[in-house]
PDB file of N, CA and C in Angstrom:
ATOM      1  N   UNK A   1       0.842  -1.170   0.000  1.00  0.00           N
ATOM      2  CA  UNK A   1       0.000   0.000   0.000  1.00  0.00           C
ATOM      3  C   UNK A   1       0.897   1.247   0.000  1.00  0.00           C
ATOM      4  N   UNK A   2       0.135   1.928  -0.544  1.00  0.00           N
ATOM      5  CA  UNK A   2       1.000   3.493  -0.813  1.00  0.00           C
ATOM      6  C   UNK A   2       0.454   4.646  -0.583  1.00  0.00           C
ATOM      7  N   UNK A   3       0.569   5.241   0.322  1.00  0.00           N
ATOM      8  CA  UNK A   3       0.255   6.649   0.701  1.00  0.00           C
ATOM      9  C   UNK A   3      -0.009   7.899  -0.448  1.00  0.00           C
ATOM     10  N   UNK A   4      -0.893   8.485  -0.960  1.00  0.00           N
ATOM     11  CA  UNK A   4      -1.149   9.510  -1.937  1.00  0.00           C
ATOM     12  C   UNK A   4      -1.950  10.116  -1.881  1.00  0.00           C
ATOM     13  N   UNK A   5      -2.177  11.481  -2.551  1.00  0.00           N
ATOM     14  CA  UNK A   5      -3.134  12.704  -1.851  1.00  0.00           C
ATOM     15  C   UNK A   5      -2.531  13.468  -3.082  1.00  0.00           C
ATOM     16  N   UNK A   6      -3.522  14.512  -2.786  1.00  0.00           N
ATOM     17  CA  UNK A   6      -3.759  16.062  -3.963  1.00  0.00           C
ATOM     18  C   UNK A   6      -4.355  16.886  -2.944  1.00  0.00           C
ATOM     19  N   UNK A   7      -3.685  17.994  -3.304  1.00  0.00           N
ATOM     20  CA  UNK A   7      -3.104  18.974  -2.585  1.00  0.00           C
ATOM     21  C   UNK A   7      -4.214  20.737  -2.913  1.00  0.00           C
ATOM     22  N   UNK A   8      -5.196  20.951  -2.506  1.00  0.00           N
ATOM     23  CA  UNK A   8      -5.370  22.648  -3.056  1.00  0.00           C
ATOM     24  C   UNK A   8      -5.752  23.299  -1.692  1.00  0.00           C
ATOM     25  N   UNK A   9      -5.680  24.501  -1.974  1.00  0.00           N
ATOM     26  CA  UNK A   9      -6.240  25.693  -1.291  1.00  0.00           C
ATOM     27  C   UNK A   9      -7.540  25.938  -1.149  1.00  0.00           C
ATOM     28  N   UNK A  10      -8.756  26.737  -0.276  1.00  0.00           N
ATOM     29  CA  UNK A  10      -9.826  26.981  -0.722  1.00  0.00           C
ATOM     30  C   UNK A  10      -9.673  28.146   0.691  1.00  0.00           C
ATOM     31  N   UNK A  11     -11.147  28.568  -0.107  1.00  0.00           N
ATOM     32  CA  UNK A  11     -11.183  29.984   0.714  1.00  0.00           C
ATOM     33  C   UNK A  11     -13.018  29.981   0.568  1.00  0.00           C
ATOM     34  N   UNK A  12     -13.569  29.778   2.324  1.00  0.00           N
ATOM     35  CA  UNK A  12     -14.953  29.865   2.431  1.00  0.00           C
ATOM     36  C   UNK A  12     -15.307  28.671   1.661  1.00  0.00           C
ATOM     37  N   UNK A  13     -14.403  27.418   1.933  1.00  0.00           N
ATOM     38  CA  UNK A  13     -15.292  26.116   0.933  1.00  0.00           C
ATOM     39  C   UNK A  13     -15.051  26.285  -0.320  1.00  0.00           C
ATOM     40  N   UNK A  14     -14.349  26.916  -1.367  1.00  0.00           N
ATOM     41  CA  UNK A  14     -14.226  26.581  -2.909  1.00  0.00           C
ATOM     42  C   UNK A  14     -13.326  26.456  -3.301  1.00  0.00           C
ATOM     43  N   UNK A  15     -12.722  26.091  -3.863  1.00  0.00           N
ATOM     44  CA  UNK A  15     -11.164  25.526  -3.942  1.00  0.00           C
ATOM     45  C   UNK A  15     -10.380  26.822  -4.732  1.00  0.00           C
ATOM     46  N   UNK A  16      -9.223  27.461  -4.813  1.00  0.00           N
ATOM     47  CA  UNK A  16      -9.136  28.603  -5.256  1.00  0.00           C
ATOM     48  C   UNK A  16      -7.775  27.994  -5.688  1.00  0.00           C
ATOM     49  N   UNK A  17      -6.744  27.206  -5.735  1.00  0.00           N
ATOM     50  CA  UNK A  17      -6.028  26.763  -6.203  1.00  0.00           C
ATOM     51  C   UNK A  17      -5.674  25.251  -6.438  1.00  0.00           C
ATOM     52  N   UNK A  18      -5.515  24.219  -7.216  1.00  0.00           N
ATOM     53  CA  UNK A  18      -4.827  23.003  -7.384  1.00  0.00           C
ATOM     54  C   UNK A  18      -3.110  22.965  -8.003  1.00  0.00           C
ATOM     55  N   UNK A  19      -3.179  21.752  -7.902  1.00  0.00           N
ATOM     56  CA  UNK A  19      -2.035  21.291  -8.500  1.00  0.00           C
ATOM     57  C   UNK A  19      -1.965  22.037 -10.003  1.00  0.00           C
ATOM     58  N   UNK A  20      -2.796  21.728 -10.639  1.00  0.00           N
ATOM     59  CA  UNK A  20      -2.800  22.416 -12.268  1.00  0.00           C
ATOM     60  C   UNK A  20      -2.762  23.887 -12.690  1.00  0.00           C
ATOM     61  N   UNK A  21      -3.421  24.300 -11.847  1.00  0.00           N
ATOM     62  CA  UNK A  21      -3.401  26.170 -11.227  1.00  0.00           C
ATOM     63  C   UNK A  21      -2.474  26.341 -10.817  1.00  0.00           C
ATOM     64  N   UNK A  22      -1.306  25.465  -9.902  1.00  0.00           N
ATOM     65  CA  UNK A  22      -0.038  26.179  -9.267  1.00  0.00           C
ATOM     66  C   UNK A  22       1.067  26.114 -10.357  1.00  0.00           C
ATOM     67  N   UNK A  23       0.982  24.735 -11.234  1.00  0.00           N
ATOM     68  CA  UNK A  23       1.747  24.904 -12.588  1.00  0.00           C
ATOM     69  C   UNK A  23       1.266  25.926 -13.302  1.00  0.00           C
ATOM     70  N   UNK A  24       0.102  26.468 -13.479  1.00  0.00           N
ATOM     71  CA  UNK A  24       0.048  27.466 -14.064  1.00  0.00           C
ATOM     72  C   UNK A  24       0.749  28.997 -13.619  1.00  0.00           C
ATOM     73  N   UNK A  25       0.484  29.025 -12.651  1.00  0.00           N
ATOM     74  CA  UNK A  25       1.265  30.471 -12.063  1.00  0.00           C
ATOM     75  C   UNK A  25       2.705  29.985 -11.997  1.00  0.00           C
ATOM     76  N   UNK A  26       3.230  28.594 -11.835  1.00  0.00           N
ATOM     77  CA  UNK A  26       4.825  28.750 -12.096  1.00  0.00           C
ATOM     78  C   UNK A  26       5.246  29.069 -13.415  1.00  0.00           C
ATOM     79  N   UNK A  27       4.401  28.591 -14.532  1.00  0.00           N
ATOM     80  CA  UNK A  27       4.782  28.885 -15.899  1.00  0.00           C
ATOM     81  C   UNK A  27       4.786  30.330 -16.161  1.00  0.00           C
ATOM     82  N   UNK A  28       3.587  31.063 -15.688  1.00  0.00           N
ATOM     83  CA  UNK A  28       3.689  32.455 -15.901  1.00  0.00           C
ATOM     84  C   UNK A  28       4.757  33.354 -15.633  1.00  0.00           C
ATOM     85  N   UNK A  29       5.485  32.745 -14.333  1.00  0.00           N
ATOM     86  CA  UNK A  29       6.046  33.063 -13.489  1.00  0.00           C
ATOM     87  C   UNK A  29       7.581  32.813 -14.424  1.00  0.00           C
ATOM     88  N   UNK A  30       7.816  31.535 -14.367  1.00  0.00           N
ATOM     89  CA  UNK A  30       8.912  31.353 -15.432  1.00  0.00           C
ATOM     90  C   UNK A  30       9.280  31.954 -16.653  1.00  0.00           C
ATOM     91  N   UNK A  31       8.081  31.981 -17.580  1.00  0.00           N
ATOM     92  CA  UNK A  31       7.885  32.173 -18.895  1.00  0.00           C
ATOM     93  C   UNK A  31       7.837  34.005 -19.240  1.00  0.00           C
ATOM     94  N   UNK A  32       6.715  34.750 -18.098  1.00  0.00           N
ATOM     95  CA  UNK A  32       6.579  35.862 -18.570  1.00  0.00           C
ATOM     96  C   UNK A  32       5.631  36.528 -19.398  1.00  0.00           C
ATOM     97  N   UNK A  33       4.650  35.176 -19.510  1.00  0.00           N
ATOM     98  CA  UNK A  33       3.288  35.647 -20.405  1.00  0.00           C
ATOM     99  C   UNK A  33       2.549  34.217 -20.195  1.00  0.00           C
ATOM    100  N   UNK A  34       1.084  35.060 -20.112  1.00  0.00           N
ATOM    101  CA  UNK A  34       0.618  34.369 -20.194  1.00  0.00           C
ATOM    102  C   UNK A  34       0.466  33.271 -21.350  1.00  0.00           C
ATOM    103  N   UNK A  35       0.357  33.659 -22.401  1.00  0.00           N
ATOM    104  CA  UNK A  35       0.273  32.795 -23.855  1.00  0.00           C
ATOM    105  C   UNK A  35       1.811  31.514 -24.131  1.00  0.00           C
ATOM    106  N   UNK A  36       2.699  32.456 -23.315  1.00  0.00           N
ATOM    107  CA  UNK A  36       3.584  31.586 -23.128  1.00  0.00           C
ATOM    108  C   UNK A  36       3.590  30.165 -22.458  1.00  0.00           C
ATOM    109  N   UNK A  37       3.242  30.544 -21.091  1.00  0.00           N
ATOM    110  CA  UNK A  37       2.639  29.551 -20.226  1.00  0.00           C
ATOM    111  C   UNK A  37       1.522  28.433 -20.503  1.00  0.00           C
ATOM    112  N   UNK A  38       0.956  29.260 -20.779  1.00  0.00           N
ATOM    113  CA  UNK A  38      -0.248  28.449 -21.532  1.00  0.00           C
ATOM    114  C   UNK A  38       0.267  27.171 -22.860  1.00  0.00           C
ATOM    115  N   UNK A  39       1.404  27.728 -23.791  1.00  0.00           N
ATOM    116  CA  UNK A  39       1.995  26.631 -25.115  1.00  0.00           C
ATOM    117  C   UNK A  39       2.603  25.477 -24.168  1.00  0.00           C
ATOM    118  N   UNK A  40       3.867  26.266 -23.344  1.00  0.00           N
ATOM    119  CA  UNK A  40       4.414  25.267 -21.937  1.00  0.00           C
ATOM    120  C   UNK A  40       3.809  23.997 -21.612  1.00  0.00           C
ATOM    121  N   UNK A  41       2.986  24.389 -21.659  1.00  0.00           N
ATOM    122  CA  UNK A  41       1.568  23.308 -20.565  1.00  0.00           C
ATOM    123  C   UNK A  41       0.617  22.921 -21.629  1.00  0.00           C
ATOM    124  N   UNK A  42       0.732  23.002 -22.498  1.00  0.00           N
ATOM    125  CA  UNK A  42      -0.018  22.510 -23.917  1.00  0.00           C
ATOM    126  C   UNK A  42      -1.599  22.847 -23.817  1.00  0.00           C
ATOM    127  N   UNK A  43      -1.871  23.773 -22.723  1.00  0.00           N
ATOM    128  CA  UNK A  43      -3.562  24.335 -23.009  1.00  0.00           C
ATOM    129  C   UNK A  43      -3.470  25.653 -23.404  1.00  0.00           C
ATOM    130  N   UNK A  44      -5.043  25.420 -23.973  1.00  0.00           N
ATOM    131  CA  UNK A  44      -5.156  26.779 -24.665  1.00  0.00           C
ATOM    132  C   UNK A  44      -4.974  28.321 -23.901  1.00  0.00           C
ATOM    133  N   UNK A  45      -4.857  29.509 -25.130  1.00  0.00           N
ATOM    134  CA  UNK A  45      -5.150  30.565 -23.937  1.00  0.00           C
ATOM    135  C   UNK A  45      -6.307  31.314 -23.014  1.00  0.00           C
ATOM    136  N   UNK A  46      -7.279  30.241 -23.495  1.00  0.00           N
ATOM    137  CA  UNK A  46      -8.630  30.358 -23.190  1.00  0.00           C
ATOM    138  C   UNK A  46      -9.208  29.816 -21.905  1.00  0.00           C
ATOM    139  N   UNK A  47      -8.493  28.954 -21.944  1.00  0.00           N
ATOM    140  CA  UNK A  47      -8.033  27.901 -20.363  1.00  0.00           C
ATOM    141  C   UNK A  47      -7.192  28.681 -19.290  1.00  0.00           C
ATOM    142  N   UNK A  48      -5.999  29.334 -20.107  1.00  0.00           N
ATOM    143  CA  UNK A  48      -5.088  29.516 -18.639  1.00  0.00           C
ATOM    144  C   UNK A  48      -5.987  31.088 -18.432  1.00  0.00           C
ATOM    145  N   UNK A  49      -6.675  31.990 -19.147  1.00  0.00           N
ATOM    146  CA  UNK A  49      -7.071  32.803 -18.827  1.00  0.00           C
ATOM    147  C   UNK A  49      -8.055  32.468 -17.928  1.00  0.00           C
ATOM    148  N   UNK A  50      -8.867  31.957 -18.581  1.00  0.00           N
ATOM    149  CA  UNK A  50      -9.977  31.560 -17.544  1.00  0.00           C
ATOM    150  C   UNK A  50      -9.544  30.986 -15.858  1.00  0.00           C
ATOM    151  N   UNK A  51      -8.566  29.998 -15.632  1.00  0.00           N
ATOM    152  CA  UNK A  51      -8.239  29.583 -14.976  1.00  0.00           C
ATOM    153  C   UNK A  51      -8.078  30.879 -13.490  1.00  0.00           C
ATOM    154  N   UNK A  52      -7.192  31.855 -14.482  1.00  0.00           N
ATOM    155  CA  UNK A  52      -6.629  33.011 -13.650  1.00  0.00           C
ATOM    156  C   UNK A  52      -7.875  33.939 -13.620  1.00  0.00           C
ATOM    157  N   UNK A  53      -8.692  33.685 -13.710  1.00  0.00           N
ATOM    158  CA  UNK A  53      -9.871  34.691 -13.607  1.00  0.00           C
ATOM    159  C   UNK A  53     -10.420  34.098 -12.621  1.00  0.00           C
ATOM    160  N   UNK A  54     -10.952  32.995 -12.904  1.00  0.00           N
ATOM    161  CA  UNK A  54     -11.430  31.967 -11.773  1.00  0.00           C
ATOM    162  C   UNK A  54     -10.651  32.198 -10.348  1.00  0.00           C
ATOM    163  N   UNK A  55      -9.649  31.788  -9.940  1.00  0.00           N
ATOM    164  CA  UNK A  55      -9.057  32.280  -9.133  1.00  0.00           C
ATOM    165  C   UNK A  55      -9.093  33.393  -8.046  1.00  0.00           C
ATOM    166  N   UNK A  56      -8.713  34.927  -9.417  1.00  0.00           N
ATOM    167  CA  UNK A  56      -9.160  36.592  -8.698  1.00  0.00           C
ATOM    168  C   UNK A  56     -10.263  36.626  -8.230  1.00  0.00           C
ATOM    169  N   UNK A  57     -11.405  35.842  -8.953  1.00  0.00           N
ATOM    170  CA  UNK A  57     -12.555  36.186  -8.351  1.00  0.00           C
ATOM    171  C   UNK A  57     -13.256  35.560  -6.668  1.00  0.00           C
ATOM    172  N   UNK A  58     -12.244  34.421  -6.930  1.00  0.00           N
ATOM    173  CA  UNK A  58     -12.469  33.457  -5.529  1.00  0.00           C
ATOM    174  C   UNK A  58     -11.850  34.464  -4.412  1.00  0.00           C
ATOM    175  N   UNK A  59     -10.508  34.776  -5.082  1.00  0.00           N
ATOM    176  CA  UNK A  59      -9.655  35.535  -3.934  1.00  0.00           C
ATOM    177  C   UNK A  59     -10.024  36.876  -3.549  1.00  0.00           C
ATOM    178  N   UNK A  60     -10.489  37.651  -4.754  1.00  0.00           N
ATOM    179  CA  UNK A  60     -11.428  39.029  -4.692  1.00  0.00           C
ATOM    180  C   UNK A  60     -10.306  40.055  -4.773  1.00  0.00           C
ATOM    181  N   UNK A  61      -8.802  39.579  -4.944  1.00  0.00           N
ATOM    182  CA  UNK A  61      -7.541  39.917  -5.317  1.00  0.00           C
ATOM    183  C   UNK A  61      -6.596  39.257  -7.329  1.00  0.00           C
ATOM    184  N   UNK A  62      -6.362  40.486  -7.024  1.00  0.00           N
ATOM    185  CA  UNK A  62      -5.312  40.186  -8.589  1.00  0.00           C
ATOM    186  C   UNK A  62      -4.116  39.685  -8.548  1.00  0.00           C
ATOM    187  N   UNK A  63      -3.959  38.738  -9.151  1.00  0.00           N
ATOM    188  CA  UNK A  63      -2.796  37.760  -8.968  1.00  0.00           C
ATOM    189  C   UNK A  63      -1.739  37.833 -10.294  1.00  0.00           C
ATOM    190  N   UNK A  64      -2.312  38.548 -11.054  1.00  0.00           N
ATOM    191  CA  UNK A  64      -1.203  38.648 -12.500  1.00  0.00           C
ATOM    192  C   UNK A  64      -1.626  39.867 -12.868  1.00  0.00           C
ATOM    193  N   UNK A  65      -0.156  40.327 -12.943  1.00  0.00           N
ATOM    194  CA  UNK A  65      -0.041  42.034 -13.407  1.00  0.00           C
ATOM    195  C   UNK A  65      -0.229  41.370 -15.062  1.00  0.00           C
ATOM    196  N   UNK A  66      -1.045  42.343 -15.871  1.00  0.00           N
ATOM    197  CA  UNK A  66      -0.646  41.769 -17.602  1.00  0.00           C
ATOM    198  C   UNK A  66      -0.157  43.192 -17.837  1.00  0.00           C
ATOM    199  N   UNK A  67       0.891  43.157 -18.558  1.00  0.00           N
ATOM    200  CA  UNK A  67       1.401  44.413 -19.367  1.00  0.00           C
ATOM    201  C   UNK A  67       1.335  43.919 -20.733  1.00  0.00           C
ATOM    202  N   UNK A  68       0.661  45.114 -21.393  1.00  0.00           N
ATOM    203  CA  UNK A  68       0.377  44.840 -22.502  1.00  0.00           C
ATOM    204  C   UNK A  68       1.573  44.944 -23.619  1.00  0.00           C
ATOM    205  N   UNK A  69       1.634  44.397 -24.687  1.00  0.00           N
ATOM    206  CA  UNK A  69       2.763  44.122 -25.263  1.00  0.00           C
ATOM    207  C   UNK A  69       4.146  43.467 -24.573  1.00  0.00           C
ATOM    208  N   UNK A  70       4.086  42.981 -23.288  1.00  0.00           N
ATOM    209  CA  UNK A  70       5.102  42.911 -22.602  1.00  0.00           C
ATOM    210  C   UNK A  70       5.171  41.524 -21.588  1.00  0.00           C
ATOM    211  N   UNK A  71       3.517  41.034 -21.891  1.00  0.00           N
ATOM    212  CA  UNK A  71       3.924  39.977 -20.994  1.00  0.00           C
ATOM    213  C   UNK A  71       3.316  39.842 -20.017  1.00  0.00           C
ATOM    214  N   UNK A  72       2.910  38.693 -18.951  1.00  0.00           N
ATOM    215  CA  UNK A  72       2.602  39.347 -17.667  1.00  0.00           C
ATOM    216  C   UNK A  72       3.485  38.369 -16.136  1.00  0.00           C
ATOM    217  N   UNK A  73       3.199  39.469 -15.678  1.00  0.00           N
ATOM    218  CA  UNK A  73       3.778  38.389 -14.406  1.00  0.00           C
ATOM    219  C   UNK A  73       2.774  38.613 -12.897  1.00  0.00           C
ATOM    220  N   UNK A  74       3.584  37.640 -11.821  1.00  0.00           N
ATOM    221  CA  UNK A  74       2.956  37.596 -11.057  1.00  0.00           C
ATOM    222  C   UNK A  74       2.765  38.714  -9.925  1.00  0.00           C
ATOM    223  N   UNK A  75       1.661  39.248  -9.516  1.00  0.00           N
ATOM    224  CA  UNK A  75       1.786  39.948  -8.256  1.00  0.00           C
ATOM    225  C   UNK A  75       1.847  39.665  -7.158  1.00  0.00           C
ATOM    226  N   UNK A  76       2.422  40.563  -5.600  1.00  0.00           N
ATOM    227  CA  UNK A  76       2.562  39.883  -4.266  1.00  0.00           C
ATOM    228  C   UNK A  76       1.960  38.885  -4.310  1.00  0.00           C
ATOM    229  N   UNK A  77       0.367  38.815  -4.278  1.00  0.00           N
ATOM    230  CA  UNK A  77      -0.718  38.610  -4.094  1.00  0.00           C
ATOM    231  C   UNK A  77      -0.445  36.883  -5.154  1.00  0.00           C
ATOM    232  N   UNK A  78       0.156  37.010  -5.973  1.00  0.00           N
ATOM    233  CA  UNK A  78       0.311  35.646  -7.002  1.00  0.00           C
ATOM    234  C   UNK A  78       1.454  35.119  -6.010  1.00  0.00           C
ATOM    235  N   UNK A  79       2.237  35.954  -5.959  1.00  0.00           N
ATOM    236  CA  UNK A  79       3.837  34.628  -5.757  1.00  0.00           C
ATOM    237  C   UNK A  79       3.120  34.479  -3.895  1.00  0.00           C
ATOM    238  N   UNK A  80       2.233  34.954  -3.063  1.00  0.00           N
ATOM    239  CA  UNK A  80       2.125  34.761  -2.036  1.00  0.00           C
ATOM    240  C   UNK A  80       1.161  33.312  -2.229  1.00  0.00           C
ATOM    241  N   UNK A  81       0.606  33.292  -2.633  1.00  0.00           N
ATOM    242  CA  UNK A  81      -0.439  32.022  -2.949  1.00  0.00           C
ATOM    243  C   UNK A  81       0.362  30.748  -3.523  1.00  0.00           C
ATOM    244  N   UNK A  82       1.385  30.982  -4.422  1.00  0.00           N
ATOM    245  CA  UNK A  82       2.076  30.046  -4.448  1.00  0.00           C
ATOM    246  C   UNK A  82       2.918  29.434  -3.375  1.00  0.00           C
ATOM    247  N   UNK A  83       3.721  31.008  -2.728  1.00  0.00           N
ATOM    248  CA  UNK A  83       4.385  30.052  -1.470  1.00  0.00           C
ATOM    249  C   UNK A  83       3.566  29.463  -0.414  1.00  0.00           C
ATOM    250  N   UNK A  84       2.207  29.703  -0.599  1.00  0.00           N
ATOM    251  CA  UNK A  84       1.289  29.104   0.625  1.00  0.00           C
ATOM    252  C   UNK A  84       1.003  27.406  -0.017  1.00  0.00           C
ATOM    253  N   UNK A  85       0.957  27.612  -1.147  1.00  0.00           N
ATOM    254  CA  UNK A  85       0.463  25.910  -1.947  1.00  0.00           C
ATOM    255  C   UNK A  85       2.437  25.398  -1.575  1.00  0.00           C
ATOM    256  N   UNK A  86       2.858  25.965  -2.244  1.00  0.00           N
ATOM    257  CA  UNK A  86       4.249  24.755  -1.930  1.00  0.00           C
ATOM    258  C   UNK A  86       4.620  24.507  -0.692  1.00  0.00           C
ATOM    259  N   UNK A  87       3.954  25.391   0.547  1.00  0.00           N
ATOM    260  CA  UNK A  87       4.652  25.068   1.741  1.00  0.00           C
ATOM    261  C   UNK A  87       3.620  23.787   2.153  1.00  0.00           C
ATOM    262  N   UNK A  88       2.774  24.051   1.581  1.00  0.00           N
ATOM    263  CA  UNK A  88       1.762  22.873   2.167  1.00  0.00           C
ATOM    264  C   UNK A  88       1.984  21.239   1.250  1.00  0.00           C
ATOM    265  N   UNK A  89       2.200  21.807   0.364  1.00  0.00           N
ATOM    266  CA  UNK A  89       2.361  20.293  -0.547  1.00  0.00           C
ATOM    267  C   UNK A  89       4.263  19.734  -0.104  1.00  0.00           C
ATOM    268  N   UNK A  90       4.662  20.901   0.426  1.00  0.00           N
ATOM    269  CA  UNK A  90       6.046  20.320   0.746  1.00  0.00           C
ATOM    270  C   UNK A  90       5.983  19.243   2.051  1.00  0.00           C
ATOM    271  N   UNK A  91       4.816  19.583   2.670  1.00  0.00           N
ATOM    272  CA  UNK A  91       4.227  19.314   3.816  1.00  0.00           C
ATOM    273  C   UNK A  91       4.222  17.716   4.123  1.00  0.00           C
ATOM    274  N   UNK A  92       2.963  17.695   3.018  1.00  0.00           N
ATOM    275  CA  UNK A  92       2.157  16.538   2.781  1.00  0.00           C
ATOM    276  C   UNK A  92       3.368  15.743   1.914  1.00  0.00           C
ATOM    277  N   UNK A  93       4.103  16.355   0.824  1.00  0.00           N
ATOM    278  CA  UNK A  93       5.254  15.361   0.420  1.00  0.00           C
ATOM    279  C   UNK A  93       6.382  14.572   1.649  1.00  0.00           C
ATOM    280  N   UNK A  94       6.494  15.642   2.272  1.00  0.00           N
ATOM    281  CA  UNK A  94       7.201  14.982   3.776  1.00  0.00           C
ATOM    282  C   UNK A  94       6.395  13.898   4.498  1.00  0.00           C
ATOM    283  N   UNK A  95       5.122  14.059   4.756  1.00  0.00           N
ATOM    284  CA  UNK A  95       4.603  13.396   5.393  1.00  0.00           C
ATOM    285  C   UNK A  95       4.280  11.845   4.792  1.00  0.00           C
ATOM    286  N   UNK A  96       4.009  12.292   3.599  1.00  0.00           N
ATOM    287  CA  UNK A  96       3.464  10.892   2.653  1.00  0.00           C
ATOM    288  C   UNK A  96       4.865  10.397   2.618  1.00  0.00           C
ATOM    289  N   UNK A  97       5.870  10.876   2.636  1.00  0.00           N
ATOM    290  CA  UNK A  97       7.093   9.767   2.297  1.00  0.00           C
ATOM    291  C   UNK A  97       7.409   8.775   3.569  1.00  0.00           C
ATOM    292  N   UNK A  98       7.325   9.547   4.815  1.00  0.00           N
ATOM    293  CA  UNK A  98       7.441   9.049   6.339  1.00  0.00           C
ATOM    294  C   UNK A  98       6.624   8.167   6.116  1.00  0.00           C
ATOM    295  N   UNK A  99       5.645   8.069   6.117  1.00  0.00           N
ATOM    296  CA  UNK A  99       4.159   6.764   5.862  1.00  0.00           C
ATOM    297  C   UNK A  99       4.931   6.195   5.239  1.00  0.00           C
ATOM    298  N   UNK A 100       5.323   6.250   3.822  1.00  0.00           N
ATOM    299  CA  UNK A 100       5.298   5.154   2.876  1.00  0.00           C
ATOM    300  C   UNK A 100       7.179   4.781   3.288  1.00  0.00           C
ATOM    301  N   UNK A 101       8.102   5.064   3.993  1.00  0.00           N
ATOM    302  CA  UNK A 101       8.704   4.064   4.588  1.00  0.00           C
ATOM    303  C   UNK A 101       8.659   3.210   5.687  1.00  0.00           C
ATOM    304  N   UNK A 102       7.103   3.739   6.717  1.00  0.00           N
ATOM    305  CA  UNK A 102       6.844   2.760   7.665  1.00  0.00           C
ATOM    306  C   UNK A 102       6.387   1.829   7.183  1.00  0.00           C
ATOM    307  N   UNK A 103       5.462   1.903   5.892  1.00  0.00           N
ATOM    308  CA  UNK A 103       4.397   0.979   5.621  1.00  0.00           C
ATOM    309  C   UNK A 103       5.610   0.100   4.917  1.00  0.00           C
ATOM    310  N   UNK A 104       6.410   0.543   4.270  1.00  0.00           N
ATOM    311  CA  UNK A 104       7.950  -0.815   3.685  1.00  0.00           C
ATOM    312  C   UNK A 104       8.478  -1.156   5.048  1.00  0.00           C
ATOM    313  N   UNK A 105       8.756  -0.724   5.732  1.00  0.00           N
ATOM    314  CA  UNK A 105       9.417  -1.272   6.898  1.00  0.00           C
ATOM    315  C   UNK A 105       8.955  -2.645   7.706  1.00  0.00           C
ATOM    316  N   UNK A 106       7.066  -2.463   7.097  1.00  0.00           N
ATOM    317  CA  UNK A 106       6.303  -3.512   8.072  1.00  0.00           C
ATOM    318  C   UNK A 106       6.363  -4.966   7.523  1.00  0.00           C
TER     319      UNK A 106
END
């Protein structure tokens, strides 16, 4: 048996970030545009927009500065939500590994 789990955020009960949403703000984050991010990750730009809309509206905060002709990146408000998802999935990765060498040990 093997220990495994998925990992999001929510705010008032709705989930405001996953696993697929946090690759998305790392790509943005990496890349520098959205459209960029979006080829990265092989979905459309109709998806990662939406995605990031979905999001602001949960949070009631803006999470990607867009400059036009230029790209966009993340705001406080973006790279803070990410370090809140990786500290927690760093969490649960720690934890699920401890399990899954007791459960070999037995």
């Amino acid at each position: 048996m093997k220990v495994r789990y998925k990992v999001w955020l929510e705010k008032d009960g709705e989930p405001i970030i996953s696993e697929g949403k946090y690759r998305l703000l790392k790509a943005i984050e990496r890349e520098g545009s959205i459209v960029k991010a979006a080829e990265s990750l092989g979905i459309s730009y109709k998806r990662a927009h939406s995605q990031i809309k979905a999001i602001e509206e949960r949070l009631g905060r803006v999470i990607i500065e867009r400059r036009r002709r230029r790209g966009a990146c993340l705001t406080e408000e973006g790279k803070r939500l990410i370090n809140e998802y990786e500290a927690v999935a760093k969490e649960f990765d720690r934890l699920a590994s401890r399990l899954n060498t007791l459960q070999s040990e037995k």
